[in-house]
C-alpha atoms as a PDB file:
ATOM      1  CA  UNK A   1       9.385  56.077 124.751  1.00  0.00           C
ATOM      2  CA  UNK A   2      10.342  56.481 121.079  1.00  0.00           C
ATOM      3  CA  UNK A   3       9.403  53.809 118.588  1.00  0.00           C
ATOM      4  CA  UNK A   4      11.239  53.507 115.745  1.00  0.00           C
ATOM      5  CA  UNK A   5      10.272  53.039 111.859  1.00  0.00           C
ATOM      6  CA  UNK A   6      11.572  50.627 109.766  1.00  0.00           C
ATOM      7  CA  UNK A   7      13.243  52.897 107.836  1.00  0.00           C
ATOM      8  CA  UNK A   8      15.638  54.563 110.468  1.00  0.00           C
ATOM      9  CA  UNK A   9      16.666  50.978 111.863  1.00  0.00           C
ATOM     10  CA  UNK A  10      17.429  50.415 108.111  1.00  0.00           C
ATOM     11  CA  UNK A  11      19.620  52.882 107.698  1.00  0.00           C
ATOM     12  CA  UNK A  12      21.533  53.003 110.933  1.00  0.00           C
ATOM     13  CA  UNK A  13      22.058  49.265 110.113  1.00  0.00           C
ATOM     14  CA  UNK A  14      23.563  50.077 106.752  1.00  0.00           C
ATOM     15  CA  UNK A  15      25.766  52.893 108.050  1.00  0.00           C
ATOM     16  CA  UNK A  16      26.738  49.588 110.345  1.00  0.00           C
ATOM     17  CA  UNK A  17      27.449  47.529 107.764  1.00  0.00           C
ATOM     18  CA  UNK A  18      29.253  49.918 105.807  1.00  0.00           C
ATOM     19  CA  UNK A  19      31.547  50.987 108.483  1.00  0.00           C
ATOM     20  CA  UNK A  20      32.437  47.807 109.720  1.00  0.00           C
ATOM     21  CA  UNK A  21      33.850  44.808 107.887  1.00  0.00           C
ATOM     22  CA  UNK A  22      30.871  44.428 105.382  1.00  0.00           C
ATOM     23  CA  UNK A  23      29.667  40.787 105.909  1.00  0.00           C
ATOM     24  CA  UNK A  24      27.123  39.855 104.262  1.00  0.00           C
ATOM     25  CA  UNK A  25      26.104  37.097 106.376  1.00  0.00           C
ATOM     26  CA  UNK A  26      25.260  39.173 110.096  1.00  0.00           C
ATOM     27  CA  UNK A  27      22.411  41.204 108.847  1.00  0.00           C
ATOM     28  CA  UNK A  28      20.720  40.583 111.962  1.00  0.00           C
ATOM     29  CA  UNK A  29      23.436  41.400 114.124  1.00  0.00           C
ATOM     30  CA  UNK A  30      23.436  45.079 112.249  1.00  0.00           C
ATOM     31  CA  UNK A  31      20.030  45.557 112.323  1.00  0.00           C
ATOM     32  CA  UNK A  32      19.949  44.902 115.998  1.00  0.00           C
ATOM     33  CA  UNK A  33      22.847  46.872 116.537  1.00  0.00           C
ATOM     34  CA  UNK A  34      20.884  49.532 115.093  1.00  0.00           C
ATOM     35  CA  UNK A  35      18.425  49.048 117.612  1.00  0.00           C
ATOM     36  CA  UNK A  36      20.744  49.581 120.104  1.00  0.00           C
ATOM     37  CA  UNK A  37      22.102  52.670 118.838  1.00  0.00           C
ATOM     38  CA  UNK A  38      18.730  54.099 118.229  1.00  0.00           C
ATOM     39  CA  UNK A  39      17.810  53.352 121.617  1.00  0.00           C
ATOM     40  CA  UNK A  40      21.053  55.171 123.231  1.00  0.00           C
ATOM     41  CA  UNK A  41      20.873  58.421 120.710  1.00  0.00           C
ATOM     42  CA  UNK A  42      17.105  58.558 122.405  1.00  0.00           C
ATOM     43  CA  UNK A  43      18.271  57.805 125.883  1.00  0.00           C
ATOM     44  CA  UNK A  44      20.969  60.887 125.576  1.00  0.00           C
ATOM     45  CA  UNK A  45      18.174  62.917 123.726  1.00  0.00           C
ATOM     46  CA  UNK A  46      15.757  62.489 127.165  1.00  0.00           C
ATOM     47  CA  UNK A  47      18.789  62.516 129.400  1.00  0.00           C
ATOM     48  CA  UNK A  48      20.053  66.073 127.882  1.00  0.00           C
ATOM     49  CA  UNK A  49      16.290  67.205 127.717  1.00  0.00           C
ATOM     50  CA  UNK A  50      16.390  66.911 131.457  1.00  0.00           C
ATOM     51  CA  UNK A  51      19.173  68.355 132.540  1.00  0.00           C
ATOM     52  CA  UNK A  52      18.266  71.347 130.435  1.00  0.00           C
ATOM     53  CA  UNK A  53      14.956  71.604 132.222  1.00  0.00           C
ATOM     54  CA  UNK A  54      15.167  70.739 135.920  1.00  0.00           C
ATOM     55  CA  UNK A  55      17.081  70.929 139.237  1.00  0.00           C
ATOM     56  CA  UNK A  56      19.674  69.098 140.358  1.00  0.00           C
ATOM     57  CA  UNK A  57      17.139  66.663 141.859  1.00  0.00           C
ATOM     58  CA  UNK A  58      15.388  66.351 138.623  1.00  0.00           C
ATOM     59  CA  UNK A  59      18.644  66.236 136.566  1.00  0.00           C
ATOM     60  CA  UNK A  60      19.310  62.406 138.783  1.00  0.00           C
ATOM     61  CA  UNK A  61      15.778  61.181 138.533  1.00  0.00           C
ATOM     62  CA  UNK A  62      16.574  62.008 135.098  1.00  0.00           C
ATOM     63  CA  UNK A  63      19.703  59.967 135.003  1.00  0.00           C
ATOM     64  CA  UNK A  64      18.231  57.330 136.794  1.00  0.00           C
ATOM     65  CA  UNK A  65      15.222  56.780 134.470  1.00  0.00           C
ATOM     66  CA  UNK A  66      17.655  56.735 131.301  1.00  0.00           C
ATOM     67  CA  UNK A  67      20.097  54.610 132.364  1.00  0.00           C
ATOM     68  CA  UNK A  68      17.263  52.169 133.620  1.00  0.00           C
ATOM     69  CA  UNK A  69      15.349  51.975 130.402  1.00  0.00           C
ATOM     70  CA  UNK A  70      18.367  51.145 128.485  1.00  0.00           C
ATOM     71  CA  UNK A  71      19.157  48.228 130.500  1.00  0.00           C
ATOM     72  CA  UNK A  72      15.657  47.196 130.633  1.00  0.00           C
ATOM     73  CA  UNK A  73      15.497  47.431 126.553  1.00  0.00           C
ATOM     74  CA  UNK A  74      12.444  49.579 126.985  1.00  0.00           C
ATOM     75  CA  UNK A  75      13.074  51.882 124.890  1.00  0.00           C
ATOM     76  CA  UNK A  76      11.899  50.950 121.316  1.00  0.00           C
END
């Protein structure tokens, strides 16, 4: 499980802003979107880890794992 620092959500949640529409009002919204992106770059990271390691077998406990931890928000 990766936790992240304050300064990577920060600037994921800039890159955010400053992609999208630039509202200065949802600050929140980009800084959990950050979050969330953080969270899915790390969930591909483990994902990829595993399929370069294992078996087939290992490859779906893999994918199983992954996609379960991002829709249980564990991964910080």
């Amino acid at each position: 499980m990766a936790n992240f620092n304050e300064n990577a959500i920060r600037e994921a949640a800039y890159y955010i802003w400053k992609n999208g529409d630039k509202k200065y009002d949802c600050g929140m919204d980009n800084w959990n979107a950050a979050i969330s992106q953080l969270r899915a770059q790390n969930a591909a990271a483990v994902l990829k880890c595993g399929q370069q390691m294992g078996t087939g077998k290992t490859n779906a406990a893999a994918l199983y794992r992954g996609i379960n931890l991002i829709k249980k928000g564990n991964m910080r």
